[in-house]
C-alpha atoms as a PDB file:
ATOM      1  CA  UNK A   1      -8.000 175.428 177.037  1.00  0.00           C
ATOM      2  CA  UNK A   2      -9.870 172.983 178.868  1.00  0.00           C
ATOM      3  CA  UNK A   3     -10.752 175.605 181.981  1.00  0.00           C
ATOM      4  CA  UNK A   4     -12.351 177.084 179.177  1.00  0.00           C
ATOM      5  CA  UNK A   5     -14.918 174.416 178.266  1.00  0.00           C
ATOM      6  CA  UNK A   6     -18.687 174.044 179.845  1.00  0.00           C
ATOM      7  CA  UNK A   7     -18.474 170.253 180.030  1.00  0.00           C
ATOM      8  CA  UNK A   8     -21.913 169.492 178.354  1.00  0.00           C
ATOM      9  CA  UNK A   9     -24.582 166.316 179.375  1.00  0.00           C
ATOM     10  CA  UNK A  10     -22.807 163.552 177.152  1.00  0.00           C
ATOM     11  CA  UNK A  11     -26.129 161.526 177.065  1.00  0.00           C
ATOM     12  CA  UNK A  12     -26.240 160.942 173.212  1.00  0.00           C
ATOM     13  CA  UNK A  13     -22.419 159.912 173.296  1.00  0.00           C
ATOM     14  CA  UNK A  14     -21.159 156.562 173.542  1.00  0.00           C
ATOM     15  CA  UNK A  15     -18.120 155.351 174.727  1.00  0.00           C
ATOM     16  CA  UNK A  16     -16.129 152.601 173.385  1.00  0.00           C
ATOM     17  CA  UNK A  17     -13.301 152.374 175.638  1.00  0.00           C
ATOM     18  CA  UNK A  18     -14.288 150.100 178.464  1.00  0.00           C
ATOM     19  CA  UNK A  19     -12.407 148.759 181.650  1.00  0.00           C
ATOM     20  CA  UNK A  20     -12.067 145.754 179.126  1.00  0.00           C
ATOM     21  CA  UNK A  21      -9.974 148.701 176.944  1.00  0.00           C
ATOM     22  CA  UNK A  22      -7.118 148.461 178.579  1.00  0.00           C
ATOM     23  CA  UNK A  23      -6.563 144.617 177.404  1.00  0.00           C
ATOM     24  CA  UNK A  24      -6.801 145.467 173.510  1.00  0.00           C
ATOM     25  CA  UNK A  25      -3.982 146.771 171.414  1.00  0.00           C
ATOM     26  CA  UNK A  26      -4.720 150.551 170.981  1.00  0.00           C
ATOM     27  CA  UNK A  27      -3.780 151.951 167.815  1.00  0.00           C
ATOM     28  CA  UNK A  28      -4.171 155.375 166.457  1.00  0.00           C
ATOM     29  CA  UNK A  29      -6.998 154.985 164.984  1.00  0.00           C
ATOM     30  CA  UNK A  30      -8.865 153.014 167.650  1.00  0.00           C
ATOM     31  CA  UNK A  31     -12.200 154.701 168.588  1.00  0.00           C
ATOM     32  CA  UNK A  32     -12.708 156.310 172.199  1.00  0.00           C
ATOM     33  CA  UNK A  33     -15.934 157.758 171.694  1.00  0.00           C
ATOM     34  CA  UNK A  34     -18.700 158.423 169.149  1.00  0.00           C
ATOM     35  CA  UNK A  35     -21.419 161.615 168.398  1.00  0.00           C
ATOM     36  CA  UNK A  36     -23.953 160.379 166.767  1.00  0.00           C
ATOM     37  CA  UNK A  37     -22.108 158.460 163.720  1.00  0.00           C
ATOM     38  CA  UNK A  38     -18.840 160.570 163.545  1.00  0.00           C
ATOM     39  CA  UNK A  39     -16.178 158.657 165.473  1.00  0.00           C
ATOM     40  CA  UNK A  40     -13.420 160.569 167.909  1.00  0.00           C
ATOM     41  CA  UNK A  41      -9.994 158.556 168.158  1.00  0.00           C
ATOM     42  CA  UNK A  42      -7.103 158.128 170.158  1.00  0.00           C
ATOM     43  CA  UNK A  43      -5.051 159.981 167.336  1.00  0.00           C
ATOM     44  CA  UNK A  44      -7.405 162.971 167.521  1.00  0.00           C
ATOM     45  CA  UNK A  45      -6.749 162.840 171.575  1.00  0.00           C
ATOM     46  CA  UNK A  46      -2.872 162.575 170.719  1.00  0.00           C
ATOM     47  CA  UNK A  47      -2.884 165.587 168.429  1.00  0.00           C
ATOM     48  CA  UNK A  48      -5.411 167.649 170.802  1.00  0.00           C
ATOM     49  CA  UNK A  49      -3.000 167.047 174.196  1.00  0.00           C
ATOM     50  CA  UNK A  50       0.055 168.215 172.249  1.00  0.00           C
ATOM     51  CA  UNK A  51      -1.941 171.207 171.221  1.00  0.00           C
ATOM     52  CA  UNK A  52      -2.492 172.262 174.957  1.00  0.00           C
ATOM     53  CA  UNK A  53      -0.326 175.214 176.954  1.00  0.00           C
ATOM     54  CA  UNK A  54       2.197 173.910 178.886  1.00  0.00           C
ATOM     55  CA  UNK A  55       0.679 174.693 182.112  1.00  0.00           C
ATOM     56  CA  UNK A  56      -1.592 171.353 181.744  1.00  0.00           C
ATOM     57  CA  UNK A  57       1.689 169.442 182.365  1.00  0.00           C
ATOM     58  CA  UNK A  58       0.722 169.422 185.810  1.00  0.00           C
ATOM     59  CA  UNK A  59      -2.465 167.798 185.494  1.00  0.00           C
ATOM     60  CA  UNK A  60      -2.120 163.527 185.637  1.00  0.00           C
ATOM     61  CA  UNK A  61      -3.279 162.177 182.216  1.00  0.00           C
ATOM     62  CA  UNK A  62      -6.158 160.457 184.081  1.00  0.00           C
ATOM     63  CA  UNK A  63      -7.887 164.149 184.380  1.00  0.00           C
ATOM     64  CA  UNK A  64      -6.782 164.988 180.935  1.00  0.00           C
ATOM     65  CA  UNK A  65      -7.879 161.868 178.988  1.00  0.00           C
ATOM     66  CA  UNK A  66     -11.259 162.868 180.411  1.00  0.00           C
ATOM     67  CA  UNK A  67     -11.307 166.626 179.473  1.00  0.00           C
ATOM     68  CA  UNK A  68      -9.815 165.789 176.309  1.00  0.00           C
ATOM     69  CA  UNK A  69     -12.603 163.233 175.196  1.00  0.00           C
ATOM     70  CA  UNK A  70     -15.391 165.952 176.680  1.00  0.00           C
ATOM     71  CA  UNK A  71     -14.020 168.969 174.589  1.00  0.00           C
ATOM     72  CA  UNK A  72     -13.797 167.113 171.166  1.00  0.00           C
ATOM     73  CA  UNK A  73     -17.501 165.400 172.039  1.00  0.00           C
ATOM     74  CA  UNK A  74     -18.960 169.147 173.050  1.00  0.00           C
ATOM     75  CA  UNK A  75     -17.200 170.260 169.642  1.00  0.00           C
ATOM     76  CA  UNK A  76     -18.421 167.458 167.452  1.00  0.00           C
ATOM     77  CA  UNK A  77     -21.799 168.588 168.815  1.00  0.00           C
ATOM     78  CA  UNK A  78     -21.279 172.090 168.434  1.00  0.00           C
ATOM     79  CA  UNK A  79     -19.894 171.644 164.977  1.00  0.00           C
ATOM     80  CA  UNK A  80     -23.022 168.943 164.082  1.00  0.00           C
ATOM     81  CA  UNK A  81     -25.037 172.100 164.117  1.00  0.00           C
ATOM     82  CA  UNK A  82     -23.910 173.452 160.657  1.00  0.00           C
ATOM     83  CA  UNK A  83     -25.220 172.163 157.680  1.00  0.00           C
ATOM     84  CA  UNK A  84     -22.733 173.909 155.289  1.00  0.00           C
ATOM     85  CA  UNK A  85     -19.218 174.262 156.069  1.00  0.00           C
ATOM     86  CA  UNK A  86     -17.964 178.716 156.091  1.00  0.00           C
ATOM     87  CA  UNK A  87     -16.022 180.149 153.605  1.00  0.00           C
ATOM     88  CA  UNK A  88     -13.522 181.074 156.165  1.00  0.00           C
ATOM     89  CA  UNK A  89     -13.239 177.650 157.662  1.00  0.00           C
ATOM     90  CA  UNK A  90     -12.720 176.300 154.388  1.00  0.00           C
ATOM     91  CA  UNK A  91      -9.839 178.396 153.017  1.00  0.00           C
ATOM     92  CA  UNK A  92      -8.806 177.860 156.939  1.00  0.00           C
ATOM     93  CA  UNK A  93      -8.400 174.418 156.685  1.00  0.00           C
ATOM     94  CA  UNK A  94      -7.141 174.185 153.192  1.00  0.00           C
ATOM     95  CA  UNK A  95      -3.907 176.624 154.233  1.00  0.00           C
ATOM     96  CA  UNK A  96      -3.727 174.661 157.697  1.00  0.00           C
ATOM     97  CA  UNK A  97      -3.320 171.290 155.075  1.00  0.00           C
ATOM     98  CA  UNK A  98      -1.163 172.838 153.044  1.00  0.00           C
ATOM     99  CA  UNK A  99       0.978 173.957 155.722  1.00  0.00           C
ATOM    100  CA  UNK A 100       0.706 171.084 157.281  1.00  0.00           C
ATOM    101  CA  UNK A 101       1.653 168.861 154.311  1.00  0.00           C
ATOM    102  CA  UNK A 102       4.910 170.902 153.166  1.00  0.00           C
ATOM    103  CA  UNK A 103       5.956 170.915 156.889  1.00  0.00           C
ATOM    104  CA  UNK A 104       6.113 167.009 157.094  1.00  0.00           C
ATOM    105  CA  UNK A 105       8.478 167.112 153.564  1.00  0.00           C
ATOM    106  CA  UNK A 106      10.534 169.726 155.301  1.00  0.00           C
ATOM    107  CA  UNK A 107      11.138 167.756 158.518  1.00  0.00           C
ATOM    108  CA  UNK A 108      12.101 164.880 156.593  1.00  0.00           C
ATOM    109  CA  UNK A 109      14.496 167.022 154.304  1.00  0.00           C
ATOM    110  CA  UNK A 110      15.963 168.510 157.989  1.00  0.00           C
ATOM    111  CA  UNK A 111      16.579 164.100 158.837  1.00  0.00           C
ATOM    112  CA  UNK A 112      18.328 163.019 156.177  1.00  0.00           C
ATOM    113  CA  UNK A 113      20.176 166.789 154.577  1.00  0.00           C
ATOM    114  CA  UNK A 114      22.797 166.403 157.553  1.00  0.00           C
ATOM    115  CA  UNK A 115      25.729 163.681 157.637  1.00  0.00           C
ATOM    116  CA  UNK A 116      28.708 164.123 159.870  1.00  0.00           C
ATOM    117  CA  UNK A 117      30.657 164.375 156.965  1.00  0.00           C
ATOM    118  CA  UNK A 118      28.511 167.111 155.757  1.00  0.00           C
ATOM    119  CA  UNK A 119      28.607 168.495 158.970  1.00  0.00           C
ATOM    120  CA  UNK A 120      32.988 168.428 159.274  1.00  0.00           C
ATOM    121  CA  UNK A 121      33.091 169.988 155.851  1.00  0.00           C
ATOM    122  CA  UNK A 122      30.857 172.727 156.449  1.00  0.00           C
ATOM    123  CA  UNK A 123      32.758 173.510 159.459  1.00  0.00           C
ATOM    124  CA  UNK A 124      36.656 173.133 157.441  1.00  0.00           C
ATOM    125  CA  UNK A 125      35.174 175.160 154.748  1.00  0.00           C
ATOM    126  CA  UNK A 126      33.995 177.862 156.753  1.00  0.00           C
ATOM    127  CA  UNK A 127      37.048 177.830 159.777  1.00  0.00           C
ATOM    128  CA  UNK A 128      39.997 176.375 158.156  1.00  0.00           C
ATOM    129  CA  UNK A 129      41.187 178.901 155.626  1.00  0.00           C
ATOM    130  CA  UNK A 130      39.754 181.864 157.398  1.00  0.00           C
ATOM    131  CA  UNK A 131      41.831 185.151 157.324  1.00  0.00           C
ATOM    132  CA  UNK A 132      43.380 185.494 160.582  1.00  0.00           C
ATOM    133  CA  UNK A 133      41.529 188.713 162.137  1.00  0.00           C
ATOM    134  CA  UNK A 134      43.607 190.438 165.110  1.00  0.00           C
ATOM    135  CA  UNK A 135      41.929 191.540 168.431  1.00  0.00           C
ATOM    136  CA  UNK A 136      43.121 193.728 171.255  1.00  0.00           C
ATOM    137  CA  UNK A 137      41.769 193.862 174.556  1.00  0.00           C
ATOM    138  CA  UNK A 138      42.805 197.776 175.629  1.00  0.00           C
ATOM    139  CA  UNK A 139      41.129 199.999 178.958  1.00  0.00           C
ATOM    140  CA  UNK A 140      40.324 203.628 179.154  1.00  0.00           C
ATOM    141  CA  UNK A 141      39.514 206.033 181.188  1.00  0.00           C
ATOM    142  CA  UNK A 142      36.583 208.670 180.144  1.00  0.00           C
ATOM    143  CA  UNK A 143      36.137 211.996 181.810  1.00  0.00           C
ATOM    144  CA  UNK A 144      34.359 215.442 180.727  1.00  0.00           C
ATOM    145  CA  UNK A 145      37.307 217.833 179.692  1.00  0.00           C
ATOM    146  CA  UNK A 146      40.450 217.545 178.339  1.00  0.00           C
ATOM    147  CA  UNK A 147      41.780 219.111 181.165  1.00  0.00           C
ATOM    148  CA  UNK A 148      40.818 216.178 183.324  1.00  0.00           C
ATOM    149  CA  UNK A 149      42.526 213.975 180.660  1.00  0.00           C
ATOM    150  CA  UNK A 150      45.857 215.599 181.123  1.00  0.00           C
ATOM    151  CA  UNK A 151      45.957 215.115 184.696  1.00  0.00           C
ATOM    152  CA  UNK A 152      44.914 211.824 184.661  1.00  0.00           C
ATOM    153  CA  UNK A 153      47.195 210.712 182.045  1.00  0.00           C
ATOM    154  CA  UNK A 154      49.808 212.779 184.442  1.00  0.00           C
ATOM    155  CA  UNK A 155      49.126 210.988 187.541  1.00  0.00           C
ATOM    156  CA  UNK A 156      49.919 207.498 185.255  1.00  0.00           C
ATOM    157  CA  UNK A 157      52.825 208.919 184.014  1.00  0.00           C
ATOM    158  CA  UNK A 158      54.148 209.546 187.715  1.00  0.00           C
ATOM    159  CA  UNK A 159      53.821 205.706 187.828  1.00  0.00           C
ATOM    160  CA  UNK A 160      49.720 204.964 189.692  1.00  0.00           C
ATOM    161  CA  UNK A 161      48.338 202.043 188.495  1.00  0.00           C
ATOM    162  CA  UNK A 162      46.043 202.712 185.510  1.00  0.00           C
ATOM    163  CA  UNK A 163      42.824 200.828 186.543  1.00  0.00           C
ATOM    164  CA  UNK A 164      43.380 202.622 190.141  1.00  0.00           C
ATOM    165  CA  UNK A 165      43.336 206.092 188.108  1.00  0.00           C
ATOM    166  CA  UNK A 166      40.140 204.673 185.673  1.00  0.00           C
ATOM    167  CA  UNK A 167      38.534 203.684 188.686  1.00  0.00           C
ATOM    168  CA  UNK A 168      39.198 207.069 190.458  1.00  0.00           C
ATOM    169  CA  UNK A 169      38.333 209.672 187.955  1.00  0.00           C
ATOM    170  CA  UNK A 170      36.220 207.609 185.190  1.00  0.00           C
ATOM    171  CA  UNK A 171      32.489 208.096 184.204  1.00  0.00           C
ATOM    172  CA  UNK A 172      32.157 205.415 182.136  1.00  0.00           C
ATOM    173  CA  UNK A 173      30.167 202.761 184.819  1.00  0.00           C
ATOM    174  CA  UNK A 174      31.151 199.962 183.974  1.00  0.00           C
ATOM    175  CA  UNK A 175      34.919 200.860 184.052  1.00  0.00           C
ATOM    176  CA  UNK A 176      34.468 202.433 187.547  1.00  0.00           C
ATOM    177  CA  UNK A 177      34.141 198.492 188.324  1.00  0.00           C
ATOM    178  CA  UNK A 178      36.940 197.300 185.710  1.00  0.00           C
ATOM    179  CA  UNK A 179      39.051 199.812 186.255  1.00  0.00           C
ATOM    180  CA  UNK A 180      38.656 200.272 182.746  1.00  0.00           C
ATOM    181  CA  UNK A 181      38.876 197.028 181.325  1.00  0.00           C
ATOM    182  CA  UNK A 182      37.116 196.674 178.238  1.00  0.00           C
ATOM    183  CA  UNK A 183      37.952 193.134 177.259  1.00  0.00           C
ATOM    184  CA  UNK A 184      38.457 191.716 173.852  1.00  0.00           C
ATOM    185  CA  UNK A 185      37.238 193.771 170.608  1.00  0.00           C
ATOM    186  CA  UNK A 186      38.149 193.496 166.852  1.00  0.00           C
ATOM    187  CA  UNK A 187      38.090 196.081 164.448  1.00  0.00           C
ATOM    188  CA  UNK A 188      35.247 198.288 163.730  1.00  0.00           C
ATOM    189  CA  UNK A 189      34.233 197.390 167.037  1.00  0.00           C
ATOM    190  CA  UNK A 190      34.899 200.758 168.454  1.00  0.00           C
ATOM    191  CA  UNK A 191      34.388 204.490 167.371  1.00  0.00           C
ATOM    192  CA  UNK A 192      36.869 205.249 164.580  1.00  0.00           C
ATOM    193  CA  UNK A 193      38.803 208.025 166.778  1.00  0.00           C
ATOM    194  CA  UNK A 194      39.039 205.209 169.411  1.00  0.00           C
ATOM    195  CA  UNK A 195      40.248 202.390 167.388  1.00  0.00           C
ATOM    196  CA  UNK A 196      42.928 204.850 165.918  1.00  0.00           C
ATOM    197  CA  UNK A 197      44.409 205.430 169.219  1.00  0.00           C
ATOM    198  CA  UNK A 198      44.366 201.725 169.789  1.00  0.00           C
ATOM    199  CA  UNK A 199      46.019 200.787 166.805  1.00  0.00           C
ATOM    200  CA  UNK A 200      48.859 203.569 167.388  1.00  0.00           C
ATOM    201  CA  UNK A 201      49.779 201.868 170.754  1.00  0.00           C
ATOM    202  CA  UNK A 202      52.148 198.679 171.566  1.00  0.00           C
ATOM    203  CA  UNK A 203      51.478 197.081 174.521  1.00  0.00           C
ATOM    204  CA  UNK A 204      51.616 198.789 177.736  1.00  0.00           C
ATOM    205  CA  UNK A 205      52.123 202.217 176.294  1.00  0.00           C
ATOM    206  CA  UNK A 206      49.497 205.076 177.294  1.00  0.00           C
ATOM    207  CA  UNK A 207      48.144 207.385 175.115  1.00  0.00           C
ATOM    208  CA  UNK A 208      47.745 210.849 174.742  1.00  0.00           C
ATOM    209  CA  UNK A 209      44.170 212.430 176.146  1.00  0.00           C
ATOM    210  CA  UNK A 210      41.977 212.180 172.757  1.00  0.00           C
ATOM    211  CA  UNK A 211      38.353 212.913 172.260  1.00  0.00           C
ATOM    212  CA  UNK A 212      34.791 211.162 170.841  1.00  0.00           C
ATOM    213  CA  UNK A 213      31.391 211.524 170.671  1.00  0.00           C
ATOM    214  CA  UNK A 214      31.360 210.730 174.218  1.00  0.00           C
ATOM    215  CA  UNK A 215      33.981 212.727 175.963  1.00  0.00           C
ATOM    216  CA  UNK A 216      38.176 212.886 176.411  1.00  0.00           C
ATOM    217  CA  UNK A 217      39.757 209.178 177.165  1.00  0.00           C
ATOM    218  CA  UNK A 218      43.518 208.118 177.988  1.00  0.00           C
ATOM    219  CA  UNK A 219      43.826 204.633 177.017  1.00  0.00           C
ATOM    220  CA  UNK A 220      46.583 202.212 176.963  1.00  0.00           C
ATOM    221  CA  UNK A 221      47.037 198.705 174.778  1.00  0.00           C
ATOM    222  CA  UNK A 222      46.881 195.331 177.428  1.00  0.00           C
ATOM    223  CA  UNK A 223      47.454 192.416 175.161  1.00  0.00           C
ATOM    224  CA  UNK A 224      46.800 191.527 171.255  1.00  0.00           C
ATOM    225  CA  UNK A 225      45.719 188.381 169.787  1.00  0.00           C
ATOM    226  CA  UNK A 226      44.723 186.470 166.808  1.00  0.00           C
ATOM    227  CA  UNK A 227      40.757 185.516 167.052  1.00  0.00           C
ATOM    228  CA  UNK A 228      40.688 182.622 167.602  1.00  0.00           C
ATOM    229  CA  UNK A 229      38.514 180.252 165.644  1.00  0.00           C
ATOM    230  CA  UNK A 230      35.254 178.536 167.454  1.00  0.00           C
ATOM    231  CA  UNK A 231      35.502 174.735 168.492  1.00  0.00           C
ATOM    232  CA  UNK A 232      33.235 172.428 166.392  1.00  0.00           C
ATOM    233  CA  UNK A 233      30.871 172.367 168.727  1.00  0.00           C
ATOM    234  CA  UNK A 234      30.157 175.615 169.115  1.00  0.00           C
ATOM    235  CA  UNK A 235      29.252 175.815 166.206  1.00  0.00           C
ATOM    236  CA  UNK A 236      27.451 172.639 165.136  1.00  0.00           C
ATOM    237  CA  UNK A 237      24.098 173.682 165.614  1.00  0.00           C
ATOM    238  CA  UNK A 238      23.994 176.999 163.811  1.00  0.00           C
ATOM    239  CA  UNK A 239      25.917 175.116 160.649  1.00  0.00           C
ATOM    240  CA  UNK A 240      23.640 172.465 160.532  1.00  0.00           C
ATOM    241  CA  UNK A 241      20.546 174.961 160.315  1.00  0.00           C
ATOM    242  CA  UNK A 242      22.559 176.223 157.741  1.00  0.00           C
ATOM    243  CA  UNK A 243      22.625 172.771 155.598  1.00  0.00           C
ATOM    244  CA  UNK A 244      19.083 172.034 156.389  1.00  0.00           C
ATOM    245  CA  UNK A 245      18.260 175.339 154.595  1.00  0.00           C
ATOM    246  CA  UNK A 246      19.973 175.049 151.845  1.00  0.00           C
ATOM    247  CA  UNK A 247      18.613 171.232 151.182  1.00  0.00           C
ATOM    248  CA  UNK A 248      15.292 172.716 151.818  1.00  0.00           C
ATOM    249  CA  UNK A 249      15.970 175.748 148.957  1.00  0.00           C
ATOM    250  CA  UNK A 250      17.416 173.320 146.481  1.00  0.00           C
ATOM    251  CA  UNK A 251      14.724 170.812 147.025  1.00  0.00           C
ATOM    252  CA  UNK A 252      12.205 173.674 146.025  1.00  0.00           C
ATOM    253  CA  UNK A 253      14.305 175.198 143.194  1.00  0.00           C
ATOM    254  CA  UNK A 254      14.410 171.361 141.913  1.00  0.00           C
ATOM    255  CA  UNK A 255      10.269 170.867 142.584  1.00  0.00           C
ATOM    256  CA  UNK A 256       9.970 174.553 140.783  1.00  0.00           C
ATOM    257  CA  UNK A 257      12.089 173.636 137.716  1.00  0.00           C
ATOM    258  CA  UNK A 258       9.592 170.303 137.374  1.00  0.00           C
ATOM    259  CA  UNK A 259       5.995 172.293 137.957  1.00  0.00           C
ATOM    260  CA  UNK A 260       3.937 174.655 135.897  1.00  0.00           C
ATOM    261  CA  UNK A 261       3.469 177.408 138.124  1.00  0.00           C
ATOM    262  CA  UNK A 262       1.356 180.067 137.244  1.00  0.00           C
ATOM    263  CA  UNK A 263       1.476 183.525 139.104  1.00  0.00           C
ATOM    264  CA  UNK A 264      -0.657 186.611 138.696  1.00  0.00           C
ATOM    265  CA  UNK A 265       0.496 188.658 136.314  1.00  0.00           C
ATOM    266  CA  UNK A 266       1.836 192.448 137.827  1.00  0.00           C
ATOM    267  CA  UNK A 267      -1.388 194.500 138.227  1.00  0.00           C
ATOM    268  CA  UNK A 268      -3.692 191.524 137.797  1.00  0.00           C
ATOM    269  CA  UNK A 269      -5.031 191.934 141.538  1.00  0.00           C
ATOM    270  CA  UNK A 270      -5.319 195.576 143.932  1.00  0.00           C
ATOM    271  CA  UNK A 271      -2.871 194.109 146.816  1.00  0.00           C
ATOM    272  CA  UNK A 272      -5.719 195.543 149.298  1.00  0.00           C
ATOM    273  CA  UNK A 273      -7.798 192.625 148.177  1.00  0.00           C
ATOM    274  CA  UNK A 274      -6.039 190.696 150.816  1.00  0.00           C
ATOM    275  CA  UNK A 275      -8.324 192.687 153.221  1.00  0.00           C
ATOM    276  CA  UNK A 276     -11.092 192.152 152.440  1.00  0.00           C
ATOM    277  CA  UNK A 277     -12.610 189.721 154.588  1.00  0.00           C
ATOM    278  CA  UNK A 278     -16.148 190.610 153.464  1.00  0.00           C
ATOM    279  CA  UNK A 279     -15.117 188.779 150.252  1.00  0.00           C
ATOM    280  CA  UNK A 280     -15.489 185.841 152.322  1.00  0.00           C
ATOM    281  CA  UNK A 281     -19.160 186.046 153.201  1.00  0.00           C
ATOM    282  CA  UNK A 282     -20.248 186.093 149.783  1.00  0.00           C
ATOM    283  CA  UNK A 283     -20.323 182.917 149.543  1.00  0.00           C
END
């Protein structure tokens, strides 16, 4: 942002912040510099350096402070120019308020909706009566034909290693590394001719060749389990956002209830109108 700027003769600008400055208690509304009689402030400095990319981290606040002060000053000038304020600017700045405004209730709704009580319940309603939900970590092997499938399940039946047969004849990639190995999956995870083949298996048996959408697999059942259910801290975060939402909804629900609201009426306004800009220059 501040590459951007021309820095412009500051001749008619006057600065209040002196080598004496640094002595006085700076608050944010103390003055830093003046155009004409509109004063800039070290709040408007605060809220301008916050605004900037991240990549002026680098520069030391000593070559900031300085830009900073010259951008607002060249903009005060700049905007010193217009003797009426645009349409746009105004509807601009009256959504930017608005916006602005509700955010602040919001972020104080998000600092006070979540107790750690709140926070344990939300997590022992959600975890601790959950229906246990079975997984099954299984590997397969995937080749073209089902001719291929018989002799691979053959070779297994004649006692080779499974993962050294996947390995061997497989074109699934990632079990050529595996060996087959497709980890943990729960239901509906899989394609519904695969999970049926799972399901038929106890562990360490082999299926029969079967075939999906994506070719003729042998499989065989490694190990079942119970999901198990996320620590509390996994999940904090994500339940918390969760709180803070709903706070925020019944807040407005209550405001709603307590306001006359009045809406346009269906076909009161042509939805297009919200394009047309030129609406805006009429003014």
């Amino acid at each position: 942002m501040l590459k951007h700027v021309t820095f412009l003769g500051a001749a008619a600008v006057s600065l209040s912040m002196t080598t004496g400055a640094f002595a006085q208690d700076v608050t944010a509304d103390t003055v830093v510099a003046k155009v004409g009689d509109t004063e800039i402030t070290v709040g408007e400095l605060i809220i301008a350096r916050s605004m900037l990319p991240a990549q002026y981290g680098q520069f030391p606040n000593e070559v900031l402070f300085t830009g900073l002060v010259d951008q607002l000053v060249q903009q005060q000038l700049l905007a010193d120019v217009l003797d009426e304020m645009p349409a746009s600017i105004r509807y601009t700045l009256a959504n930017e308020r608005r916006g602005l405004l509700a955010a602040e209730v919001v972020n104080d709704i998000y600092a006070t909706a979540v107790t750690p009580e709140a926070l344990q319940q939300a997590y022992d309603d959600r975890f601790a009566d959950a229906p246990e939900v079975p997984e099954y970590r299984a590997s397969h092997l995937l080749v073209e034909t089902e001719e291929e499938a018989d002799a691979a399940k053959a070779r297994i039946d004649d006692g080779e290693d499974f993962a050294d047969v996947a390995r061997d004849v497989t074109i699934d990639p990632s079990g050529q590394q595996s060996g087959g190995d497709l980890g943990w999956f729960g239901a509906g995870a899989m394609v519904d001719e695969f999970e049926s083949a799972i399901l038929a298996l106890e562990i360490g048996d082999v299926s029969d060749p079967f075939e999906t959408q994506f070719g003729w697999h042998v499989a065989t059942l490694l190990e079942e389990r119970i999901q198990p259910q996320p620590e509390f801290d996994q999940v904090a975060q994500q339940l918390m956002g969760e709180l803070q939402e709903a706070a925020v909804i019944a807040y407005l629900d209550e405001l709603t209830a307590a306001a006359t609201i009045e809406r346009p009426e269906e076909g009161a306004f042509d939805p297009n109108v919200i394009d047309q800009v030129d609406l805006l220059l009429e003014e």
